[in-house]
Protein backbone atom coordinates (compact mmCIF):
# COMPACT_ATOMS: atom_id res chain seq x y z
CA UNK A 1 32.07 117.74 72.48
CA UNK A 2 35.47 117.31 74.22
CA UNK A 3 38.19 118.74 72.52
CA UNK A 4 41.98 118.37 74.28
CA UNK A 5 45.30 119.49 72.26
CA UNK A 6 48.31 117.32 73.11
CA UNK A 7 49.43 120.74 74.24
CA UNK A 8 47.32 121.30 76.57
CA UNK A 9 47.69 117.81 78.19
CA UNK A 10 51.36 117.93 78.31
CA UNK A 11 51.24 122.03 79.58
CA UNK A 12 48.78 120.08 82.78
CA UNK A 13 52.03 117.37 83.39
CA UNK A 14 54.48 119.78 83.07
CA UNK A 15 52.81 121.83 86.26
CA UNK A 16 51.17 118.52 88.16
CA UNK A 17 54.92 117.35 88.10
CA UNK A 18 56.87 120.79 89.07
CA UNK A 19 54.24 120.70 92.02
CA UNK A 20 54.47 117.00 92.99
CA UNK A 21 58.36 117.64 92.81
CA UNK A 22 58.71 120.86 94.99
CA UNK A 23 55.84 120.97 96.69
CA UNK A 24 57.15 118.95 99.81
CA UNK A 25 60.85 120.94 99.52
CA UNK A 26 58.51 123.93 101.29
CA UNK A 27 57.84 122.16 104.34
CA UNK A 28 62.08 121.22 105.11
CA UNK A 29 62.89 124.69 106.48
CA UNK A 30 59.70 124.16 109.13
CA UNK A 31 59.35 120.59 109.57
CA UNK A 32 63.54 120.01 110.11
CA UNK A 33 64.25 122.53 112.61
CA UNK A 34 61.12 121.50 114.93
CA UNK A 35 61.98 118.26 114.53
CA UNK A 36 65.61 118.72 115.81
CA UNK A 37 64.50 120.76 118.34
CA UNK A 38 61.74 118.71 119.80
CA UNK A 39 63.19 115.12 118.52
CA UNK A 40 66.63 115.26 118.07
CA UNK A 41 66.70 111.24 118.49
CA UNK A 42 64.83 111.14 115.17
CA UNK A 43 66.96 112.98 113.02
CA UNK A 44 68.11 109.86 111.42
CA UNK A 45 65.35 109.00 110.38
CA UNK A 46 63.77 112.21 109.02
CA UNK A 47 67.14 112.26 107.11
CA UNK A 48 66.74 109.03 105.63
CA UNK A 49 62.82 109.82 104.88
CA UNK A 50 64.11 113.29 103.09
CA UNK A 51 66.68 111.19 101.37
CA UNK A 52 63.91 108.80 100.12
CA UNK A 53 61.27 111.83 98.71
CA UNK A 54 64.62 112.74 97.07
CA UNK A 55 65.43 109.48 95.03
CA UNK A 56 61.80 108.32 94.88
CA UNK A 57 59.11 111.82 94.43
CA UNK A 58 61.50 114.89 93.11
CA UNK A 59 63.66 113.58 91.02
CA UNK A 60 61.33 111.47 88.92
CA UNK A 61 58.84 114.22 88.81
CA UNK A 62 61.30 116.47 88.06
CA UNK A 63 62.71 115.30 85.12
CA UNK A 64 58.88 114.63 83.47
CA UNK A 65 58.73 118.26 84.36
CA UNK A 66 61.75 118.55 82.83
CA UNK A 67 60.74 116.81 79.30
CA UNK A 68 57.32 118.09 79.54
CA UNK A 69 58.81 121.59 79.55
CA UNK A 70 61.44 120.52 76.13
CA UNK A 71 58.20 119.19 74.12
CA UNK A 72 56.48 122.68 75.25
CA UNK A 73 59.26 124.97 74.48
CA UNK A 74 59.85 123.08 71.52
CA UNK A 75 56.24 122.84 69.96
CA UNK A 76 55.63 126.25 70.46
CA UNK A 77 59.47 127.70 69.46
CA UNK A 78 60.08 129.08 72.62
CA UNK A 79 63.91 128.74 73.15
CA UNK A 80 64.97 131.91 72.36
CA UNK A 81 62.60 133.50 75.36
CA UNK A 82 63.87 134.11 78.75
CA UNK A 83 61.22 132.93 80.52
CA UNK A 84 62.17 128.97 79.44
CA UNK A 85 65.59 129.76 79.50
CA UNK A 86 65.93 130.93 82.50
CA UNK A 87 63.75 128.00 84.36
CA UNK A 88 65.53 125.23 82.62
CA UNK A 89 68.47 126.53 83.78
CA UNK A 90 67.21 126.56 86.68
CA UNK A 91 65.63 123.05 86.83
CA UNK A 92 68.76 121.15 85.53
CA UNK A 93 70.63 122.95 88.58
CA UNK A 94 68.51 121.86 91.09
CA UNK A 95 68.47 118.18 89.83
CA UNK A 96 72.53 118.19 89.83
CA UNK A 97 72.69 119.54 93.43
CA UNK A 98 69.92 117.06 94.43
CA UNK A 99 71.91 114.48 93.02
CA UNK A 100 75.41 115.87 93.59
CA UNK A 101 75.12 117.68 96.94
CA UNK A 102 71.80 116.97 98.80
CA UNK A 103 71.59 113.32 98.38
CA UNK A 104 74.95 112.99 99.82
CA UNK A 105 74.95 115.62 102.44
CA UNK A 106 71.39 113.94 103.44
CA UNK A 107 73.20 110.41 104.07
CA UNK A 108 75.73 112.21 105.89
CA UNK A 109 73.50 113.88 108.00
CA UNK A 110 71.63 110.38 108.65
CA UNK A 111 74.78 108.68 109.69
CA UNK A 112 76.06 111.78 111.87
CA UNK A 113 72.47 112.38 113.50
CA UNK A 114 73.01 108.22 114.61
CA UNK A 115 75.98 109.32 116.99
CA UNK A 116 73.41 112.51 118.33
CA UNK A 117 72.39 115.27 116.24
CA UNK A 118 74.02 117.66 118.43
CA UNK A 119 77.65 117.82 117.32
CA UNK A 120 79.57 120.44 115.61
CA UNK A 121 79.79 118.80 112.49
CA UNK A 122 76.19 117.73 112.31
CA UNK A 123 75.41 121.21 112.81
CA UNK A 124 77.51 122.78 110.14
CA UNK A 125 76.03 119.94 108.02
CA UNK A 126 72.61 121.06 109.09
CA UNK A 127 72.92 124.29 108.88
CA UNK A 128 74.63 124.31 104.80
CA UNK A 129 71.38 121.51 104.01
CA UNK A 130 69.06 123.78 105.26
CA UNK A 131 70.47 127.32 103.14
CA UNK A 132 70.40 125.24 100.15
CA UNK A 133 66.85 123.69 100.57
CA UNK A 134 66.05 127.59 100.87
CA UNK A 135 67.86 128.48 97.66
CA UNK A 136 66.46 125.88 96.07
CA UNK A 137 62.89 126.83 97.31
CA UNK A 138 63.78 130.71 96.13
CA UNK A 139 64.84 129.43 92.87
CA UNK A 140 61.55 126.97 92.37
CA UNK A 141 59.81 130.28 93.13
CA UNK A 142 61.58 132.24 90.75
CA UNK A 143 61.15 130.29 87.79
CA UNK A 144 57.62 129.85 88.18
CA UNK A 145 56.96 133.82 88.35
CA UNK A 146 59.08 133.72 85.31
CA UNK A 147 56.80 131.47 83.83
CA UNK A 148 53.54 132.81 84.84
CA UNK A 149 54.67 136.91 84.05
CA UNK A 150 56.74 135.56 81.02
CA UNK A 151 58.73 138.84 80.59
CA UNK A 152 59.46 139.94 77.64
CA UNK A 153 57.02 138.26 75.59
């Protein structure tokens, strides 16, 4: 006989939807580069497609990771430990520079990479995207060894 906790169900969303919603951030720091470097004149669009898995793939799937991981930490009492502390932290900060910083900075970059994506200011732009898609990466890396070593407990 099959037996499945509620638990155990939400525990599989809560990791399904941290790797649907981060999974693709890996690939930015090769995929953007090559892509300026071997087809500049489709910047534009890579920005608008980055823009898109934004809005559309980690932001929804992060915030059921998000809620998955406040019924978890909450069924079990796990506030007080640093290893949920510490992630959530970490996951509310990435969604407000998603929303706050990337998603802006990628429509920038979209509308700057239409006049040629080799100007000063589309570099700069570029250049600050990519460091944060690297800190965010770090960070998504960060709170899952947190999760998986769970120091402390």
């Amino acid at each position: 006989m099959l037996a499945v906790r509620l638990y155990d169900v939400i525990l599989a969303v809560h990791v399904t939807a941290i790797v649907i919603a981060f999974g693709v951030v890996f690939s930015y720091p090769v995929v953007l580069p090559w892509l300026r470097c071997h087809h500049a004149e489709s910047m534009g669009v890579a920005h608008e497609v980055t823009g898109r898995l934004g809005r559309l793939v980690i932001t929804p799937a992060a915030t059921v990771a998000l809620f998955a991981g406040i019924y978890l930490a909450s069924d079990r009492g796990l506030w007080s430990e640093i290893w949920v502390t510490i992630p959530l932290v970490i996951l509310v900060a990435i969604l407000g520079l998603g929303g706050a910083v990337l998603a802006p900075m990628e429509r920038r970059l979209s509308g700057l990479a239409a006049g040629g994506a080799d100007s000063p200011e589309y570099d700069a732009t570029f250049r600050r995207m990519m460091t944060l898609t690297n800190v965010i990466a770090a960070l998504v890396l960060l709170a899952i060894f947190l999760m998986v070593v769970k120091p402390g407990s």
